[in-house]
Each structure stands twice: as C-alpha cells, then as structure tokens.
C-alpha atoms as a PDB file:
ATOM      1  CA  UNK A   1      -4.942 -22.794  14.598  1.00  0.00           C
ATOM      2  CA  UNK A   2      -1.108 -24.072  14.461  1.00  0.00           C
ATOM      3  CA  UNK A   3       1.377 -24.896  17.113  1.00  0.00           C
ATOM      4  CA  UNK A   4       5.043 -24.033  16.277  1.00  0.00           C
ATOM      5  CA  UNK A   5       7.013 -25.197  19.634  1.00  0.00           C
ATOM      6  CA  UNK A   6       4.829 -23.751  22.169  1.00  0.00           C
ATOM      7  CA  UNK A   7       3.712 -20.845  20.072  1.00  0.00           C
ATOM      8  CA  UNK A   8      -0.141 -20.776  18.622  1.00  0.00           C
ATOM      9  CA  UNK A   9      -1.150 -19.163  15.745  1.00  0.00           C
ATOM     10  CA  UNK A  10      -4.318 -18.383  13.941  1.00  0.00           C
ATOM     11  CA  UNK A  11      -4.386 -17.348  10.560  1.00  0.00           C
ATOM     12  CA  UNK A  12      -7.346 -15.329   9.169  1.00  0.00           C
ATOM     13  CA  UNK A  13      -9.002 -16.013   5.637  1.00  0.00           C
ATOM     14  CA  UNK A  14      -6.547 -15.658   3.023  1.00  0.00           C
ATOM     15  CA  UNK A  15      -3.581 -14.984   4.865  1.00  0.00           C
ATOM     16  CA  UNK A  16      -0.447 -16.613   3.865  1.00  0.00           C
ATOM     17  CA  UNK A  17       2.658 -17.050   5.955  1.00  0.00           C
ATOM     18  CA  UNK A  18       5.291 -19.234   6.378  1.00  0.00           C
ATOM     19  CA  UNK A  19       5.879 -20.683   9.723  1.00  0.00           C
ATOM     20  CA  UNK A  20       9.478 -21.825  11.331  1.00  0.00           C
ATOM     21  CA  UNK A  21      10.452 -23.257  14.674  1.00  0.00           C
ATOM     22  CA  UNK A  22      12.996 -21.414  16.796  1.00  0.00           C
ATOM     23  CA  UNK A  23      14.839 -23.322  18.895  1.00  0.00           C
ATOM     24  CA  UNK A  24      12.374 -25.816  21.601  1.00  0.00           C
ATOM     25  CA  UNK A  25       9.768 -23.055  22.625  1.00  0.00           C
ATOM     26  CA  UNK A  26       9.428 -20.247  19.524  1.00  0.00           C
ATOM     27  CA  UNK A  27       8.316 -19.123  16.626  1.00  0.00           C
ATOM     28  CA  UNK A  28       9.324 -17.540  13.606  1.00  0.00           C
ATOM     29  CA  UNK A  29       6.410 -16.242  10.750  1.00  0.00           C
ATOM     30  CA  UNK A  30       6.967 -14.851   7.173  1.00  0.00           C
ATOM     31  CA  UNK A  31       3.600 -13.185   6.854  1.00  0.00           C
ATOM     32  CA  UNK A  32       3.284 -12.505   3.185  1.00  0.00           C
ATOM     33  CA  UNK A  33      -0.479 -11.244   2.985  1.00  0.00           C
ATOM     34  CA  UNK A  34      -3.358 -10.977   5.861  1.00  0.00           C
ATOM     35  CA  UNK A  35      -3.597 -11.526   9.521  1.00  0.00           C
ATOM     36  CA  UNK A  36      -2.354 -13.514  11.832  1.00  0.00           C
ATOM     37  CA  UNK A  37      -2.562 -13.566  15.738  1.00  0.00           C
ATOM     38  CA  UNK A  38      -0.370 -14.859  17.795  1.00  0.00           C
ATOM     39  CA  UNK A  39       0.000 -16.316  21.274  1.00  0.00           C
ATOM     40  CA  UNK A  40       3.504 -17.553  23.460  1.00  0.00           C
ATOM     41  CA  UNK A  41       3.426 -17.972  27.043  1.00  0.00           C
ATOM     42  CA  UNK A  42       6.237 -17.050  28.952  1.00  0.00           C
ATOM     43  CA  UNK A  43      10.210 -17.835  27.317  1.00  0.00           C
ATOM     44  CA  UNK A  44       8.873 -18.526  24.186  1.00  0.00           C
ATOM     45  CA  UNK A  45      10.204 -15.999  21.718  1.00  0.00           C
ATOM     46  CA  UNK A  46       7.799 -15.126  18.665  1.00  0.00           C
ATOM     47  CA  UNK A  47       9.384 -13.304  15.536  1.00  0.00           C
ATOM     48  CA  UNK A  48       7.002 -11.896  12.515  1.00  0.00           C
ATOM     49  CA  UNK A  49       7.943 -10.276   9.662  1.00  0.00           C
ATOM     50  CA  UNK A  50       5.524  -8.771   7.566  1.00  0.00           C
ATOM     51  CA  UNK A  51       6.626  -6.128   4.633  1.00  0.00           C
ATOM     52  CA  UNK A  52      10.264  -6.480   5.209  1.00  0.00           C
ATOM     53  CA  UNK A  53       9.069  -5.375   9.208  1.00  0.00           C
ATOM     54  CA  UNK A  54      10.287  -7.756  12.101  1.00  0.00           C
ATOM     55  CA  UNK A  55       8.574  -7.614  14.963  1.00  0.00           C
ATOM     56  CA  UNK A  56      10.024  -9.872  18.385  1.00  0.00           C
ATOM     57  CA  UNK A  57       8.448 -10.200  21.389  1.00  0.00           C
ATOM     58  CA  UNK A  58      10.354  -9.947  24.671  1.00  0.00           C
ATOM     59  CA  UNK A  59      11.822 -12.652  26.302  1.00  0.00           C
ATOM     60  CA  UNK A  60      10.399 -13.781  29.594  1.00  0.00           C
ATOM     61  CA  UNK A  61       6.858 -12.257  28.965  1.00  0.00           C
ATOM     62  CA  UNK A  62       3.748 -13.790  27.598  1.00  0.00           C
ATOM     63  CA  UNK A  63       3.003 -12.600  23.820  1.00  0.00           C
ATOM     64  CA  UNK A  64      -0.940 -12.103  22.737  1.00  0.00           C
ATOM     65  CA  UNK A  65      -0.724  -9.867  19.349  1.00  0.00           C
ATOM     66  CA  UNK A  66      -2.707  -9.304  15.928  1.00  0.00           C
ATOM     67  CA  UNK A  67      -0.659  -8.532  12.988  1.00  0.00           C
ATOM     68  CA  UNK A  68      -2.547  -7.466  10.051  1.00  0.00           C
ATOM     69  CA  UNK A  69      -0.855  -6.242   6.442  1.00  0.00           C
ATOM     70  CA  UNK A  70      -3.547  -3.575   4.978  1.00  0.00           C
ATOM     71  CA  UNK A  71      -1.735  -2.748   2.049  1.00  0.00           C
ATOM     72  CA  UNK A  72       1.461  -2.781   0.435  1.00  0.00           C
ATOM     73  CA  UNK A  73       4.298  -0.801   3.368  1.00  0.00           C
ATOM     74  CA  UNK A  74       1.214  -0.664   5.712  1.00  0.00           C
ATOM     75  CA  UNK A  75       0.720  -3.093   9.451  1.00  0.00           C
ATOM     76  CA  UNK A  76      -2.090  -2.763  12.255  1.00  0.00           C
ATOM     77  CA  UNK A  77      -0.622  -4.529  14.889  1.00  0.00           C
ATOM     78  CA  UNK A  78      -2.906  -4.734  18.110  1.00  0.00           C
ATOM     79  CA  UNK A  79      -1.162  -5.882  21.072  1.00  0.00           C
ATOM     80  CA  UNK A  80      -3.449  -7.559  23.520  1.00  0.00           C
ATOM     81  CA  UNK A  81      -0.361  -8.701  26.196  1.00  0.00           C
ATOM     82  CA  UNK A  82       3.523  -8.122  26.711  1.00  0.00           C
ATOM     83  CA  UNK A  83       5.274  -5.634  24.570  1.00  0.00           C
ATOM     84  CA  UNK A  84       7.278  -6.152  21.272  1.00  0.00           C
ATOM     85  CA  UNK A  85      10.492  -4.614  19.185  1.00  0.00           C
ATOM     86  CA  UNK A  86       9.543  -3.410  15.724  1.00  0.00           C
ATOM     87  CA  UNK A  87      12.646  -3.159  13.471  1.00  0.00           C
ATOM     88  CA  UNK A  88      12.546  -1.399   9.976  1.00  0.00           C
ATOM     89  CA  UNK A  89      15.602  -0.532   7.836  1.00  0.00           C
ATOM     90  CA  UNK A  90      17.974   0.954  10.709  1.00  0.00           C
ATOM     91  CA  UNK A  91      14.894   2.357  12.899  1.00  0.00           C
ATOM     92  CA  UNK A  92      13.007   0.773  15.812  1.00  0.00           C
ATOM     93  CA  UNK A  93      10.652   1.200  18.364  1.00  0.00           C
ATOM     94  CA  UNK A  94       9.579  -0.414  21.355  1.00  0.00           C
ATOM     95  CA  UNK A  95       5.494  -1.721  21.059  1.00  0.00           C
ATOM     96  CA  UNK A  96       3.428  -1.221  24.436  1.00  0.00           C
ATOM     97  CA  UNK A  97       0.551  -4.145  25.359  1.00  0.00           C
ATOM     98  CA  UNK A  98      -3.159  -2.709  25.528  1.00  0.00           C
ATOM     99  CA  UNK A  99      -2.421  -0.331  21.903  1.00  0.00           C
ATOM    100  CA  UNK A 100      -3.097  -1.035  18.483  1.00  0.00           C
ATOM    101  CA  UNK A 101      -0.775   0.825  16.256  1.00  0.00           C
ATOM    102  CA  UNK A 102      -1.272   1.617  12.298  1.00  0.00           C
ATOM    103  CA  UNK A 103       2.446   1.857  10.838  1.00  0.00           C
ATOM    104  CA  UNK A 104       3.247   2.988   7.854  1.00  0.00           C
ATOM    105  CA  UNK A 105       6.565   2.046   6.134  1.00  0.00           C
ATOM    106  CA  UNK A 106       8.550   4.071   3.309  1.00  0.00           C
ATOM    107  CA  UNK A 107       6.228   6.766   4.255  1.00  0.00           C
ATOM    108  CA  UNK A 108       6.221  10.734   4.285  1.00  0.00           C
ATOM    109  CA  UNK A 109       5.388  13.134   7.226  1.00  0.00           C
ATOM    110  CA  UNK A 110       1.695  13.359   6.050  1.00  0.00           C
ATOM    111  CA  UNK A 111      -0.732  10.186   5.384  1.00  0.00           C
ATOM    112  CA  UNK A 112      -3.467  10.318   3.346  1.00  0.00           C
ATOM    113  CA  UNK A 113      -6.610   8.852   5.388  1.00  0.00           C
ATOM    114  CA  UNK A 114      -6.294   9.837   8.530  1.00  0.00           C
ATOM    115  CA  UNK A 115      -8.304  12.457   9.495  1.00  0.00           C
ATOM    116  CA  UNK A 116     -10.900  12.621  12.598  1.00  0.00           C
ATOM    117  CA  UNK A 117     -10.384  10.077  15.482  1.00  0.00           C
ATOM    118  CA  UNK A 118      -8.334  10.339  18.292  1.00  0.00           C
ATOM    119  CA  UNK A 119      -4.992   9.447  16.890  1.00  0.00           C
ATOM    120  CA  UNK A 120      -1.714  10.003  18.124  1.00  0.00           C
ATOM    121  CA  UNK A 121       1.665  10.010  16.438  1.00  0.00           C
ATOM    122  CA  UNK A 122       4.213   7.557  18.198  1.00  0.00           C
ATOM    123  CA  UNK A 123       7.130   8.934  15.963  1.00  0.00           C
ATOM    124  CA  UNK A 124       8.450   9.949  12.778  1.00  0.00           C
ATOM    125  CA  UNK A 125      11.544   9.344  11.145  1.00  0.00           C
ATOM    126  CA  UNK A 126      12.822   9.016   7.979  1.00  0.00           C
ATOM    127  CA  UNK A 127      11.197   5.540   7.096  1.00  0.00           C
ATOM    128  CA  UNK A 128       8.562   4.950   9.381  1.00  0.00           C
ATOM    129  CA  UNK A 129       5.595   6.642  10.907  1.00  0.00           C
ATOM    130  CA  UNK A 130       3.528   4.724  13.394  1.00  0.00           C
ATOM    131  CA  UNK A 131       0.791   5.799  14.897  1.00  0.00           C
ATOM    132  CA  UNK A 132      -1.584   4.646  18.246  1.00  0.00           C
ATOM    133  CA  UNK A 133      -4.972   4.185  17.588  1.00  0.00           C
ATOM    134  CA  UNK A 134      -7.570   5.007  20.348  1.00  0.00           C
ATOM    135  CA  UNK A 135     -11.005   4.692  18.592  1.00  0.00           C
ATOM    136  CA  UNK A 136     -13.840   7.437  17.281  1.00  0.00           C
ATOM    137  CA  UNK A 137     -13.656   9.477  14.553  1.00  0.00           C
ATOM    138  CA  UNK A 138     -13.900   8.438  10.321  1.00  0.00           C
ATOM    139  CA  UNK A 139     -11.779   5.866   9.096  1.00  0.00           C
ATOM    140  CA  UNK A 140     -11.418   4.182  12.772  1.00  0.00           C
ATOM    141  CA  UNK A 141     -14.880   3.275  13.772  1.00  0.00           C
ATOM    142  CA  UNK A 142     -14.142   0.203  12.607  1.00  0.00           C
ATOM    143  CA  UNK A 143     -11.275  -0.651  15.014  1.00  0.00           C
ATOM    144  CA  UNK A 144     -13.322   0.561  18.018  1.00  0.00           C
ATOM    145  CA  UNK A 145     -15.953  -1.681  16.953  1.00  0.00           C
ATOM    146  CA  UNK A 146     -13.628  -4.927  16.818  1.00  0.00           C
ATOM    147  CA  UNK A 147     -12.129  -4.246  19.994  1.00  0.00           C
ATOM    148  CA  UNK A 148     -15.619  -4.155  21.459  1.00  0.00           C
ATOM    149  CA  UNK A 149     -15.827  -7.576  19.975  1.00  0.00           C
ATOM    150  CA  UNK A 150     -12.990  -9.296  21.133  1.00  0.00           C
ATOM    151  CA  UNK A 151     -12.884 -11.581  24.422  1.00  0.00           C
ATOM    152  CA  UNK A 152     -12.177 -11.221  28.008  1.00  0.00           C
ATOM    153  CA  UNK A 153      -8.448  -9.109  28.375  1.00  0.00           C
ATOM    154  CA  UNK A 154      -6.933  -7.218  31.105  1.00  0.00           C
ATOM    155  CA  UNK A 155      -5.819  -4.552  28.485  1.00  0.00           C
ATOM    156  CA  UNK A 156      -9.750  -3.648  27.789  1.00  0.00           C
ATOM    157  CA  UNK A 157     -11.418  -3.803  30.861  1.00  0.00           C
ATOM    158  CA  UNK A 158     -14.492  -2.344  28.647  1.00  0.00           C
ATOM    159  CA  UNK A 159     -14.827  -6.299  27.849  1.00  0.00           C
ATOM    160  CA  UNK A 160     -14.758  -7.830  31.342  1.00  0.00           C
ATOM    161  CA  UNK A 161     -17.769  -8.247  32.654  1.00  0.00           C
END
C-alpha cells in the first residue's frame, strides 16, 4: 500500500499507475493496466483515470472504491463507500456507493458477453454503456463470489456478521 497526502492505495499484481499529489489531502492516479483500490477519508479528493476515463470522488465524503481495467475501453469499478463522477469524452454519470458497475467505452448498443445474470443497464449513449452488476447468472459468478469475500462494509450487510 501507498499514501499520496491522506489518500491510500493498493495496487494489485501487475498493475501499473502513476501516482500524483493534489493539493495537502488528495490524490491523483494514471492507471495504465490492472487494479487499484482506493481509500480517502473525508475532504480528500481522489481522481483516477483509467482508459482515457476520469473518475472523482465527491468532496466532503469518504471514498472506498476498486477500479479494475479488464481490457482495452473496458472498467469494473466497485464502489464500497461515497459516490463518484465518471467523465468520458463529453458524457458523464454520477457512480452510487454499494454497486459495482462494468463500463464499456467506445462501445455499441449490444455487448458481446453478457448474457444471464441479473444485470441492469445504467445508460446508453453514444460512447459509453455502463452497466450495474448484481450477481448470478454466467459470466458474473465470479463477481458475486469476490464480494462474498471481501471484509466487513455497510454496503454488503451479507458480510457483517
């Protein structure tokens, strides 16, 4: 783990990223490949951008978040606590704590490996298509599984215990 003012971050395997401080309390990453997760506590802004993606928490909030690149113009971003702004191109959205969310960037109205599951479709414009993943079904057992796995959070009471 790394401390950029009084942001930590954890980067997984072969992740690379480039980390810069913003002003006394934040945090700016370049995340070129991987995963990275992310924690501010309250006033400390927290910018990532991943595949020409930026993604800024809101100011006055505590920040918990996973940001994972799959694949070239594709992000799973899990947000644990507080919410975040996604900007792409000209379009953005407004990211909600307790969802993960598969976005796809560049992309068309229909993507190829999701099928099954109980996913819903956040939006879809002419760049971006981001969906919220809930678990079940092929192709997303494996994000029900980690969330199982990950510790104590008031956003999955399914781990308290």
């Amino acid at each position: 783990a790394a401390r950029v003012g009084r942001v930590t971050l954890a980067l997984a395997g072969e992740t690379e990223a480039t980390l810069h401080r913003i002003g006394e309390l934040g945090a700016h990453v370049d995340l070129g490949r991987g995963t990275i997760s992310v924690t501010s506590p309250e006033n400390a802004r927290v910018e990532v951008h991943a595949d020409d993606a930026l993604l800024r928490s809101e100011t006055g909030g505590m920040t918990q978040v996973q940001i994972k690149i799959l694949s070239a113009k594709e992000i799973e971003v899990t947000l644990r606590r507080g919410n975040l702004d996604f900007w792409y191109c000209e379009e953005s959205r407004k990211l909600q704590e307790g969802q993960t969310y598969r976005i796809y960037l560049d992309s068309s109205a229909d993507v190829p490996g999701i099928s099954g599951g109980s996913v819903h479709k956040v939006g879809h414009q002419q760049k971006v298509t981001a969906y919220i993943v809930e678990g079940g079904g092929t192709g997303l057992l494996g994000w029900s599984i980690w969330n199982l796995l990950q510790p104590e959070s008031p956003s999955n009471p399914s781990t308290n215990k």
